[in-house]
PDB file of N, CA and C in Angstrom:
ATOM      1  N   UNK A   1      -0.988  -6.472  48.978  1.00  0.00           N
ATOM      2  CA  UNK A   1      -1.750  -6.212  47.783  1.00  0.00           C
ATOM      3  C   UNK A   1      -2.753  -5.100  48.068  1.00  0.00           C
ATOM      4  N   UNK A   2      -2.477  -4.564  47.551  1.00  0.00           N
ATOM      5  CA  UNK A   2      -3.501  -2.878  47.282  1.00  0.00           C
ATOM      6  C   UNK A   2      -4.225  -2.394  45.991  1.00  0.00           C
ATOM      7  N   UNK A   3      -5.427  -2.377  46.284  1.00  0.00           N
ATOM      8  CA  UNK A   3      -6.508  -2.987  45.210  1.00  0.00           C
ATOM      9  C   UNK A   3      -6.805  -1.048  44.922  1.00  0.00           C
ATOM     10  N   UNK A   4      -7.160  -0.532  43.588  1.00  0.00           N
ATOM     11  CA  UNK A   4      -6.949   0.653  43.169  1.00  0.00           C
ATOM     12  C   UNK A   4      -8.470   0.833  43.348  1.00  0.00           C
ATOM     13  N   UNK A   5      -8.895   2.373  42.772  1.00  0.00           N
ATOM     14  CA  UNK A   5     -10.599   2.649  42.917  1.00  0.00           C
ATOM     15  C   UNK A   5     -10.989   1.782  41.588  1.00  0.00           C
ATOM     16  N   UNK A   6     -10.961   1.210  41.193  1.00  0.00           N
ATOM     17  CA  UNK A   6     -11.454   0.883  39.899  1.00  0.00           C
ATOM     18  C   UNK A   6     -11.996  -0.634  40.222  1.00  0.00           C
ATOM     19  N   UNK A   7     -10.984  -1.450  40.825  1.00  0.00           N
ATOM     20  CA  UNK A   7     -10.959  -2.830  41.540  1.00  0.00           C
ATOM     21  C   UNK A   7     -12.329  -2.841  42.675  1.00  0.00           C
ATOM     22  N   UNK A   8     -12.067  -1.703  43.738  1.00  0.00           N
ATOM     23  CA  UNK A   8     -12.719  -1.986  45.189  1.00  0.00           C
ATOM     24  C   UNK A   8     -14.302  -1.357  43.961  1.00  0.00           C
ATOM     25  N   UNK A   9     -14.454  -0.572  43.156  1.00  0.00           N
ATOM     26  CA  UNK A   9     -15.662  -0.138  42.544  1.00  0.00           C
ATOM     27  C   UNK A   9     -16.069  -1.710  41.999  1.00  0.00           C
ATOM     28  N   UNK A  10     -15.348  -2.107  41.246  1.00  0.00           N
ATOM     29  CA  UNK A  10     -16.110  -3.581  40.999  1.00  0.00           C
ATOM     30  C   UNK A  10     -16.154  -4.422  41.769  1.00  0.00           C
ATOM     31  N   UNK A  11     -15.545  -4.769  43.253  1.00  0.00           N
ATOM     32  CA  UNK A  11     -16.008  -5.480  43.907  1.00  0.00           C
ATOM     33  C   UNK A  11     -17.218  -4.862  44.308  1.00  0.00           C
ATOM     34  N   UNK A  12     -17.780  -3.989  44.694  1.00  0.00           N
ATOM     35  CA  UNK A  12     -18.686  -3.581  45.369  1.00  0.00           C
ATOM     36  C   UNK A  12     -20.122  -3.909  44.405  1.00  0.00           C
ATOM     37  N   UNK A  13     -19.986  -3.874  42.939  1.00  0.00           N
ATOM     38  CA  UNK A  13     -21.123  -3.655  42.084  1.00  0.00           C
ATOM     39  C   UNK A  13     -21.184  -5.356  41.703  1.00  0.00           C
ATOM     40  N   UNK A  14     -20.133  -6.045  42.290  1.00  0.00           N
ATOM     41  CA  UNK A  14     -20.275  -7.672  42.107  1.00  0.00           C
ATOM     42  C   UNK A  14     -21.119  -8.046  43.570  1.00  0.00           C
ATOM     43  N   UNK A  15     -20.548  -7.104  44.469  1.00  0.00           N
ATOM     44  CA  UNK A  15     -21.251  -7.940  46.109  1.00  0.00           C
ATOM     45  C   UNK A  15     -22.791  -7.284  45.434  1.00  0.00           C
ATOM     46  N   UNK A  16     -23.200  -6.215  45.034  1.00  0.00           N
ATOM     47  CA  UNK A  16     -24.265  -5.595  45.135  1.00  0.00           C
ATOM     48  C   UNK A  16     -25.389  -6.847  43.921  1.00  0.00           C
ATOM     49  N   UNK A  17     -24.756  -7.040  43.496  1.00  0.00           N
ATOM     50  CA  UNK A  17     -25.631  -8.078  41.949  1.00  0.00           C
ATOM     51  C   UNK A  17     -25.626  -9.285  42.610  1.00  0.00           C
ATOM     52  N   UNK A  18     -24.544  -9.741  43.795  1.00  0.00           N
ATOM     53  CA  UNK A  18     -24.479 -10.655  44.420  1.00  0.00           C
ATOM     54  C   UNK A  18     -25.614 -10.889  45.213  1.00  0.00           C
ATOM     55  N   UNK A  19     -25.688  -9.928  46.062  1.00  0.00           N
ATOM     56  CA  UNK A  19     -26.808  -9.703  47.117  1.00  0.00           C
ATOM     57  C   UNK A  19     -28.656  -9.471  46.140  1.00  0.00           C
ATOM     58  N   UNK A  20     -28.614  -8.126  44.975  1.00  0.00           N
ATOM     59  CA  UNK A  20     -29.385  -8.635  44.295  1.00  0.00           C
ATOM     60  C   UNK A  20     -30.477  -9.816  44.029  1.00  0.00           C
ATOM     61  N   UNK A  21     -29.383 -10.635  43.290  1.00  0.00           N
ATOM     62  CA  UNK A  21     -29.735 -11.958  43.269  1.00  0.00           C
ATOM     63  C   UNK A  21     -30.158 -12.651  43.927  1.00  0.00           C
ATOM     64  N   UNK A  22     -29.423 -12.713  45.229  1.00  0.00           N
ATOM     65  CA  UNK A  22     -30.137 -13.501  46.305  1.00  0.00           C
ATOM     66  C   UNK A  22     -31.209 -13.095  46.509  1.00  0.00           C
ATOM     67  N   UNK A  23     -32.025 -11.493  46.814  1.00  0.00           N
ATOM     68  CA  UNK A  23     -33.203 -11.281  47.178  1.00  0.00           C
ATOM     69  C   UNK A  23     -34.117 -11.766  45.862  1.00  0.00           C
ATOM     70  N   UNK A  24     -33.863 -11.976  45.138  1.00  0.00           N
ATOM     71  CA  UNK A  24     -34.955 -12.389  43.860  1.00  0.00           C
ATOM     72  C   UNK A  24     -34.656 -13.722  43.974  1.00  0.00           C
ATOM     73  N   UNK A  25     -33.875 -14.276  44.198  1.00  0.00           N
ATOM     74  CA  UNK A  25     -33.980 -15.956  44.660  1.00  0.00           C
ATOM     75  C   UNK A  25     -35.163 -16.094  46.435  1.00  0.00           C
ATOM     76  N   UNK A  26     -35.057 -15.614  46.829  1.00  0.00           N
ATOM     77  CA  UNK A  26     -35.815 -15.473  47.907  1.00  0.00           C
ATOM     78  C   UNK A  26     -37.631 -15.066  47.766  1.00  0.00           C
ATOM     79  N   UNK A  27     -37.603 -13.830  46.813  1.00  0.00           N
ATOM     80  CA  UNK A  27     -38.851 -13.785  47.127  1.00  0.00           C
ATOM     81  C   UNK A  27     -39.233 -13.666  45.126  1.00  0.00           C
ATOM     82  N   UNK A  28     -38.442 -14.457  44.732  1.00  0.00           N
ATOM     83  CA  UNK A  28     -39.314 -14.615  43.272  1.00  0.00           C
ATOM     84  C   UNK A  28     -40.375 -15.390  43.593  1.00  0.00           C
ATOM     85  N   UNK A  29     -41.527 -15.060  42.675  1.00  0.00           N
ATOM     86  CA  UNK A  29     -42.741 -15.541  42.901  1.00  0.00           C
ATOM     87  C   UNK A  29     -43.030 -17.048  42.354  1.00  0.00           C
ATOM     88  N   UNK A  30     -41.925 -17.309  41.030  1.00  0.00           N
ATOM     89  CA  UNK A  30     -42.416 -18.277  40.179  1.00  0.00           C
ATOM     90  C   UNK A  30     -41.053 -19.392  40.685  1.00  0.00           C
ATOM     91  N   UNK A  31     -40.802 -20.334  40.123  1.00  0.00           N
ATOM     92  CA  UNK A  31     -40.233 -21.405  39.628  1.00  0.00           C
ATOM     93  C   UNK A  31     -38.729 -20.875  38.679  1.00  0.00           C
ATOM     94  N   UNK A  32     -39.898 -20.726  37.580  1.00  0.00           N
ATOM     95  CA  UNK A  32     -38.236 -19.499  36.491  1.00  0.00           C
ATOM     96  C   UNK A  32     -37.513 -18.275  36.892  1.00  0.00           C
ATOM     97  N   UNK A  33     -38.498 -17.549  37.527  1.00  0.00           N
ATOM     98  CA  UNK A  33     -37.911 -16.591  38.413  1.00  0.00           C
ATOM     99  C   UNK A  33     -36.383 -17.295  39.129  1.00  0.00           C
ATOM    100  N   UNK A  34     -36.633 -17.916  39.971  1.00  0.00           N
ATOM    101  CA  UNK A  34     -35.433 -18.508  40.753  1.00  0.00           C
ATOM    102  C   UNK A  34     -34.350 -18.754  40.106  1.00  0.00           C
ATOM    103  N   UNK A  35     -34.673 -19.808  38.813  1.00  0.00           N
ATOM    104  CA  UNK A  35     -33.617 -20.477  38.156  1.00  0.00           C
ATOM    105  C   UNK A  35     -33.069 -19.098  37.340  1.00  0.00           C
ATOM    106  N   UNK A  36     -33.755 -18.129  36.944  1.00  0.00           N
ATOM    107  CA  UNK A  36     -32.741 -16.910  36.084  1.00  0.00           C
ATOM    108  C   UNK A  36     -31.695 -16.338  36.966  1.00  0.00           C
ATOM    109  N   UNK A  37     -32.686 -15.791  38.601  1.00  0.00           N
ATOM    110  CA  UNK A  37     -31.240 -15.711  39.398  1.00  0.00           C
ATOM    111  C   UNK A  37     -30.442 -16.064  39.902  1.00  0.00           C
ATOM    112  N   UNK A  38     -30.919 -17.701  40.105  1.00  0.00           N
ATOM    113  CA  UNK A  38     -29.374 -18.645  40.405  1.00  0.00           C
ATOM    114  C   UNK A  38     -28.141 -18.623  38.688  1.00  0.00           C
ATOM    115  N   UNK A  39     -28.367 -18.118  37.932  1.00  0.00           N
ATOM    116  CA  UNK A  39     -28.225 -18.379  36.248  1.00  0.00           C
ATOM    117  C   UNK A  39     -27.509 -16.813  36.697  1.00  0.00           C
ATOM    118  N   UNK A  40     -27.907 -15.771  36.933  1.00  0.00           N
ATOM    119  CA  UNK A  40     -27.379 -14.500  37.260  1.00  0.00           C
ATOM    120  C   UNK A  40     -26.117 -15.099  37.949  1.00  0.00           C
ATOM    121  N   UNK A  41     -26.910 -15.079  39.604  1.00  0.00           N
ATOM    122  CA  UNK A  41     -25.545 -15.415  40.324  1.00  0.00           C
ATOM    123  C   UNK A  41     -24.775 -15.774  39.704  1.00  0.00           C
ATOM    124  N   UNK A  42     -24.293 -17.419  39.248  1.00  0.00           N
ATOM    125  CA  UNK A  42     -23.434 -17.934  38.769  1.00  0.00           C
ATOM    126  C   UNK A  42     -22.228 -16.959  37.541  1.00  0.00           C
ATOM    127  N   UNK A  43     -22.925 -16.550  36.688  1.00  0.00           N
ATOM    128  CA  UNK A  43     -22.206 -15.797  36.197  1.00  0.00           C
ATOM    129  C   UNK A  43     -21.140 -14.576  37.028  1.00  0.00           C
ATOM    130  N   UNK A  44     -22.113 -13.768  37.979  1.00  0.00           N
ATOM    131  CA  UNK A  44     -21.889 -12.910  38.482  1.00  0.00           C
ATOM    132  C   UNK A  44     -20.374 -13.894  39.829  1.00  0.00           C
ATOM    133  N   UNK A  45     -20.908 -14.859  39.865  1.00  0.00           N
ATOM    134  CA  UNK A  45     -19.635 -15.275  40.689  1.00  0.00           C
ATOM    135  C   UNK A  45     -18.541 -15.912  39.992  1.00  0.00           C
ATOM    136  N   UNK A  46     -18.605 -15.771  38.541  1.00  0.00           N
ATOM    137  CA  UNK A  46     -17.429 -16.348  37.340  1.00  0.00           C
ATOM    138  C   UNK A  46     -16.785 -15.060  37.212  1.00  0.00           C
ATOM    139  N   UNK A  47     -17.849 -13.615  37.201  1.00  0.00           N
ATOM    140  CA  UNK A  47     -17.008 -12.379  36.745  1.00  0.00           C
ATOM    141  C   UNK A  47     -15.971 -12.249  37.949  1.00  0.00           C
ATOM    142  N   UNK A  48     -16.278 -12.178  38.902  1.00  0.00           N
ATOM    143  CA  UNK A  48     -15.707 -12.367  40.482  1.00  0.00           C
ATOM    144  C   UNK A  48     -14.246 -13.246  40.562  1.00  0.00           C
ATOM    145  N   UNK A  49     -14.276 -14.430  40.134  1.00  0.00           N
ATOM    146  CA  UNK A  49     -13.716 -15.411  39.949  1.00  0.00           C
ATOM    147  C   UNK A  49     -12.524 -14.246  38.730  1.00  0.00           C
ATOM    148  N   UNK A  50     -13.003 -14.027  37.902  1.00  0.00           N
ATOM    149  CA  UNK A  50     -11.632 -13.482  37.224  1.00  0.00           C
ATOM    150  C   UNK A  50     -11.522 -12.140  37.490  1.00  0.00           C
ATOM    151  N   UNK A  51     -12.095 -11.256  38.124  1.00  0.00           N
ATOM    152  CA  UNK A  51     -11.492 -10.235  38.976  1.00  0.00           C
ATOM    153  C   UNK A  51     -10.370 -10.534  40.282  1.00  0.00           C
ATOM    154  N   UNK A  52     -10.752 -11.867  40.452  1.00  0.00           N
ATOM    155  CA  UNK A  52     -10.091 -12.639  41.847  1.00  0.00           C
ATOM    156  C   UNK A  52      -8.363 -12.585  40.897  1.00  0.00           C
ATOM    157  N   UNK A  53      -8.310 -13.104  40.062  1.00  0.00           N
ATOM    158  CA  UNK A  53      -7.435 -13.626  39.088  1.00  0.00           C
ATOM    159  C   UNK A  53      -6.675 -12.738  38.987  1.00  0.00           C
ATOM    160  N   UNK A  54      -6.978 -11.371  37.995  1.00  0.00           N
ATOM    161  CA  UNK A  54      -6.582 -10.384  37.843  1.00  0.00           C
ATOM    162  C   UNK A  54      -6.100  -9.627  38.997  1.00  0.00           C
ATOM    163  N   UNK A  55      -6.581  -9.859  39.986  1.00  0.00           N
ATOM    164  CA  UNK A  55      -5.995  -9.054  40.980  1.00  0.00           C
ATOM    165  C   UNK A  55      -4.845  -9.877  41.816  1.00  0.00           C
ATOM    166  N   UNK A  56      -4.687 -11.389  41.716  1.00  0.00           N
ATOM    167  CA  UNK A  56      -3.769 -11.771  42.165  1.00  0.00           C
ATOM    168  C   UNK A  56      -2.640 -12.077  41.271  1.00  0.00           C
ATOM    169  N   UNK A  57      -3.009 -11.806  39.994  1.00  0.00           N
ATOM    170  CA  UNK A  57      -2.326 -12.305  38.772  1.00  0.00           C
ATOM    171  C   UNK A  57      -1.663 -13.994  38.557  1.00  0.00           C
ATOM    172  N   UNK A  58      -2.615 -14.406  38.825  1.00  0.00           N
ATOM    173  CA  UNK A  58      -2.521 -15.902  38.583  1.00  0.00           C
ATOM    174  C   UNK A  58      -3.497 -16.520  37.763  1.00  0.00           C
ATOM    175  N   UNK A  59      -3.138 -17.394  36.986  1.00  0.00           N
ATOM    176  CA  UNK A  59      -3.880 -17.828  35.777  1.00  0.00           C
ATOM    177  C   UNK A  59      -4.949 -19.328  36.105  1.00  0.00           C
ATOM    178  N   UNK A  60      -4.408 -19.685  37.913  1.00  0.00           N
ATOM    179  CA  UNK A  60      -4.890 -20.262  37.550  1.00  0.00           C
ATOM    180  C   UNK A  60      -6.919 -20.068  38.434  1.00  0.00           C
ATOM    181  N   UNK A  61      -6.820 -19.266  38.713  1.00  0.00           N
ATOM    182  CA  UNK A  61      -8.271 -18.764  38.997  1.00  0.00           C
ATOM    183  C   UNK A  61      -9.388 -18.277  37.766  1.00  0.00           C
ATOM    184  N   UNK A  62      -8.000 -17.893  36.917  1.00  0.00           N
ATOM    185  CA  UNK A  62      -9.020 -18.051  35.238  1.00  0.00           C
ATOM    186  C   UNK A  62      -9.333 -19.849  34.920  1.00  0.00           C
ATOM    187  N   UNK A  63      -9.387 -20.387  35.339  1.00  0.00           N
ATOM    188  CA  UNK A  63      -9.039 -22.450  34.805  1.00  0.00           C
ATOM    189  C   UNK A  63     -10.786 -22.314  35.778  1.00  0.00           C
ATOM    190  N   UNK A  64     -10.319 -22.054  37.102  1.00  0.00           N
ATOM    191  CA  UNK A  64     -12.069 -22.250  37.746  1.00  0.00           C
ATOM    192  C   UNK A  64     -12.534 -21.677  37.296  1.00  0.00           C
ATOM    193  N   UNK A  65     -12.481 -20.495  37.098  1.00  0.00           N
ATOM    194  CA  UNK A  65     -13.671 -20.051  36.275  1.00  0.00           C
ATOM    195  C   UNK A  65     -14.414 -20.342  34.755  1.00  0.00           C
ATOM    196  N   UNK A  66     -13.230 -20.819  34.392  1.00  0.00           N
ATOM    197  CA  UNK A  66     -14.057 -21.090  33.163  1.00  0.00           C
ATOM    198  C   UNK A  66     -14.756 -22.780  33.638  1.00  0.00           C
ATOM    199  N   UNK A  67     -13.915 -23.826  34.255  1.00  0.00           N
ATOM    200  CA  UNK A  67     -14.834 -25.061  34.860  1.00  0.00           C
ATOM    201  C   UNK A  67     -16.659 -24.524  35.947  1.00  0.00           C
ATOM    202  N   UNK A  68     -16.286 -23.632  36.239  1.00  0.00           N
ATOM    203  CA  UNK A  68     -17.170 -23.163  37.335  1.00  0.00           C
ATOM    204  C   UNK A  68     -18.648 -22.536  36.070  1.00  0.00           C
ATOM    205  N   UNK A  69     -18.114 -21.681  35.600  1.00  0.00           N
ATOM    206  CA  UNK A  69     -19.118 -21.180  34.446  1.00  0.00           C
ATOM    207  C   UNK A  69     -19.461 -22.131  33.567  1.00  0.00           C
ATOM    208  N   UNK A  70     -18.647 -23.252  33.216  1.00  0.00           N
ATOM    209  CA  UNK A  70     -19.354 -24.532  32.157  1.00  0.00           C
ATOM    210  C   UNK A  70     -20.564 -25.349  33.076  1.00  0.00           C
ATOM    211  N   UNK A  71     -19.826 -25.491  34.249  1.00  0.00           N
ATOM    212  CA  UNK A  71     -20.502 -26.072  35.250  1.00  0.00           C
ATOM    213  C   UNK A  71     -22.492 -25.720  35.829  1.00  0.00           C
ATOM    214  N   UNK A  72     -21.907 -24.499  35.791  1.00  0.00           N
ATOM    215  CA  UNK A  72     -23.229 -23.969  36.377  1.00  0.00           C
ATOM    216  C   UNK A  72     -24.165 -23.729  35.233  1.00  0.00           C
ATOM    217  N   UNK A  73     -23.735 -23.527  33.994  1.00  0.00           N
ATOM    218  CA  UNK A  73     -24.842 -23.751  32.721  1.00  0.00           C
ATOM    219  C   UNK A  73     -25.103 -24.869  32.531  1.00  0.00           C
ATOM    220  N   UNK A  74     -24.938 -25.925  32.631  1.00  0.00           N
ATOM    221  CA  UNK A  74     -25.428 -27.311  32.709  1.00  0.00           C
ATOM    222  C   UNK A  74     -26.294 -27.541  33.678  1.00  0.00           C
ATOM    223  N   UNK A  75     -25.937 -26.999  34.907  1.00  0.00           N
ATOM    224  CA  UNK A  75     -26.459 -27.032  35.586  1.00  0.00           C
ATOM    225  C   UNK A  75     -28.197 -26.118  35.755  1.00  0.00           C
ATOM    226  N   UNK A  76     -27.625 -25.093  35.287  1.00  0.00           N
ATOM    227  CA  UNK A  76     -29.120 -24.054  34.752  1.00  0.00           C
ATOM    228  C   UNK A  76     -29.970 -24.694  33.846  1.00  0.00           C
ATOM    229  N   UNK A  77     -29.018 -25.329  33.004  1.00  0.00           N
ATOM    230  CA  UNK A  77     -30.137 -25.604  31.582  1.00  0.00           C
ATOM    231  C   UNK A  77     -30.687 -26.947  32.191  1.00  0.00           C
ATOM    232  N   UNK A  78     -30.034 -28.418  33.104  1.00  0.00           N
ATOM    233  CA  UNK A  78     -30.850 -29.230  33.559  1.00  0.00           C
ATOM    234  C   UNK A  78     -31.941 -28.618  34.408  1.00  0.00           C
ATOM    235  N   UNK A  79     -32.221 -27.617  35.418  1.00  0.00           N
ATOM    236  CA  UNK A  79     -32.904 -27.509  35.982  1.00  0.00           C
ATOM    237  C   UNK A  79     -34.361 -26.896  35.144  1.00  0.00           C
ATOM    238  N   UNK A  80     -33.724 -26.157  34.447  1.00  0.00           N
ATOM    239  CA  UNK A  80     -34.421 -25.522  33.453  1.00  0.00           C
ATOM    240  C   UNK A  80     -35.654 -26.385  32.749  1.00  0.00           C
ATOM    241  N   UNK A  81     -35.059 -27.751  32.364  1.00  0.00           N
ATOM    242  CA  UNK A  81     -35.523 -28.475  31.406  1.00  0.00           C
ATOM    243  C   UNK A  81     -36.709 -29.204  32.708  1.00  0.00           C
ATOM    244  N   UNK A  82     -35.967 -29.871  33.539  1.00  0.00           N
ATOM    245  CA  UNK A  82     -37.054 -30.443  34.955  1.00  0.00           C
ATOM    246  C   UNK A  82     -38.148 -29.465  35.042  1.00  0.00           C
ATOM    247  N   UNK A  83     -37.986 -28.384  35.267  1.00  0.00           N
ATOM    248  CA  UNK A  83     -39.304 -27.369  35.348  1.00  0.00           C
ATOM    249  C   UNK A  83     -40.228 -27.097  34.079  1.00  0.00           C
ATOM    250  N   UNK A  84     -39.225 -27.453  32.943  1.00  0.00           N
ATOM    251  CA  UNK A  84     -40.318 -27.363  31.567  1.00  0.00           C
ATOM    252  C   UNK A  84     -41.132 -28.435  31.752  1.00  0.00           C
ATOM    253  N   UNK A  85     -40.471 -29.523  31.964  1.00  0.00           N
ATOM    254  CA  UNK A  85     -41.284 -30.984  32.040  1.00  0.00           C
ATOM    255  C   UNK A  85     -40.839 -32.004  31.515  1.00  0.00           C
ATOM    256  N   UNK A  86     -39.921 -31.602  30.722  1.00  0.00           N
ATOM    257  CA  UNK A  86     -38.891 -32.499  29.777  1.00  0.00           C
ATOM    258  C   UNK A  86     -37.809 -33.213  30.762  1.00  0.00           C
ATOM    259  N   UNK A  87     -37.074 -34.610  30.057  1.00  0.00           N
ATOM    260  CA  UNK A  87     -36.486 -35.424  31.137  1.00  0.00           C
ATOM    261  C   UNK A  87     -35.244 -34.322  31.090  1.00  0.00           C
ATOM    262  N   UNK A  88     -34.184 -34.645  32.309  1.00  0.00           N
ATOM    263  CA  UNK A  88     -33.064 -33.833  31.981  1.00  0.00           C
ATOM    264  C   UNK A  88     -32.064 -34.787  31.604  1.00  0.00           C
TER     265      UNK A  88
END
């Protein structure tokens, strides 16, 4: 499998939002700070997830991703709600 300039360009701008993220998970200052870039990441590792797909042409790496992306917004919005103050 031989990935074209268009492919290795979006892996690179996914590792780069990847890495991103992590440094603002690291040195965000606040509480919400964190939870927007774990909320980034996640997405950013669903777009990943169907670039993965597309490039192997199998459908079923589109199925995790869409479980993986339902997943991690539930997961954002409980944490979300714990830090407002509200029960989750």
């Amino acid at each position: 499998m031989t990935l074209n300039y268009l492919e290795q360009l979006a892996i690179g701008i996914i590792g780069a939002a990847l890495l991103l993220g992590l440094i603002r998970m690291l040195i965000g200052p606040s509480a919400p700070d964190r939870v927007i870039s774990a909320d980034t990441m996640s997405v950013t590792v669903t777009a990943a997830l169907t670039l993965v797909a597309a490039a192997f042409g199998s459908d079923l790496y589109l199925d995790v991703a869409l479980v993986y992306g339902a997943l991690s917004f539930v997961g954002v919005v409980a944490i979300a709600r714990v830090i407002e103050g509200g029960k989750a």
